[in-house]
Protein backbone atom coordinates (compact mmCIF):
# COMPACT_ATOMS: atom_id res chain seq x y z
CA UNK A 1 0.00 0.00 0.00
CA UNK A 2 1.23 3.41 -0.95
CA UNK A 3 1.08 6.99 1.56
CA UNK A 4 0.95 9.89 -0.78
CA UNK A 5 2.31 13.51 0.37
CA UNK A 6 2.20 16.88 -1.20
CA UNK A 7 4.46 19.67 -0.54
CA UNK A 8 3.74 22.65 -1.41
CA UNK A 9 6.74 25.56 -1.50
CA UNK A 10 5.93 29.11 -2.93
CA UNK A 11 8.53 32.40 -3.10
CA UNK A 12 8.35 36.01 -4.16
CA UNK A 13 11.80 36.65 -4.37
CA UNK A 14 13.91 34.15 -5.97
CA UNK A 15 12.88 31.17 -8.75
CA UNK A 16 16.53 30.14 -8.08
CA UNK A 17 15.72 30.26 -4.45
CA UNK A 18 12.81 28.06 -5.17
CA UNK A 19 14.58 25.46 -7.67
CA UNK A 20 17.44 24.90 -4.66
CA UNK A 21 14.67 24.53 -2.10
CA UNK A 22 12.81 22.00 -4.14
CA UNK A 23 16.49 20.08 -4.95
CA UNK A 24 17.34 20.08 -1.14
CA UNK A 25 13.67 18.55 -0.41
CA UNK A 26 13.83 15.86 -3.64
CA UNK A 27 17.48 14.92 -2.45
CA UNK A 28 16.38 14.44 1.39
CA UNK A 29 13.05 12.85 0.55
CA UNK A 30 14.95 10.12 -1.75
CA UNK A 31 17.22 9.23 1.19
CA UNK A 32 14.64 8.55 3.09
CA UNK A 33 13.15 5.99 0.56
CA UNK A 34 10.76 8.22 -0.57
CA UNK A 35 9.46 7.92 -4.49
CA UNK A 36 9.25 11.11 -6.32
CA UNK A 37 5.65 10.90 -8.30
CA UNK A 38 5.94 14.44 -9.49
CA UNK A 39 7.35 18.08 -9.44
CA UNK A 40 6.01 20.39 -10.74
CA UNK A 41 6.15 24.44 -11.07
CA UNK A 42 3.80 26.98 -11.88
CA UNK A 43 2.49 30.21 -10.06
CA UNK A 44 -0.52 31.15 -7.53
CA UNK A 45 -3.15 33.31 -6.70
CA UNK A 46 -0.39 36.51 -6.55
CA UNK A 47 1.42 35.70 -9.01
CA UNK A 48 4.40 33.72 -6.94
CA UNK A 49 5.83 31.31 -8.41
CA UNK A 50 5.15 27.57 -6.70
CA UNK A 51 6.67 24.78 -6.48
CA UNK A 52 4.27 21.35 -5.96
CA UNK A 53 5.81 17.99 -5.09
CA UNK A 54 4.37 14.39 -5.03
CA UNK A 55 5.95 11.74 -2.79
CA UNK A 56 4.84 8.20 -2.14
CA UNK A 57 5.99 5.62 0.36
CA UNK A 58 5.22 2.51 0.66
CA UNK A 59 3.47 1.24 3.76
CA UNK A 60 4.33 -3.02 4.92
CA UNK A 61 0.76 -4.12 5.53
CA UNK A 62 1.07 -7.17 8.25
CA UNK A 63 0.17 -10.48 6.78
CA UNK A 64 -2.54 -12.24 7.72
């Protein structure tokens, strides 16, 4: 069984800030065992640019 988790990072000052922020979480995340499902980028409400990443881990489920 899979746990999904979305993380959510937004800036208004730096898109480079953003891009090392969402390296430092993809690089920590996959040492962990986490699977990356998906990044992606785009921009909210105010205009500040977002950053959106899936993660999925999987879960032992006990035999029965």
């Amino acid at each position: 069984m899979k746990n999904y988790e979305i993380i959510k990072l937004s800036t208004m000052w730096s898109t480079d800030g953003l891009r090392n922020d969402v390296e430092r979480i993809l690089n920590e995340k996959s040492r962990l065992g986490y699977e990356i499902v998906s990044v992606s980028f785009g921009i909210n409400l105010w205009w500040a640019p977002t950053a959106f990443i899936t993660l999925a881990s999987t879960i032992a489920v006990p035999a029965q």
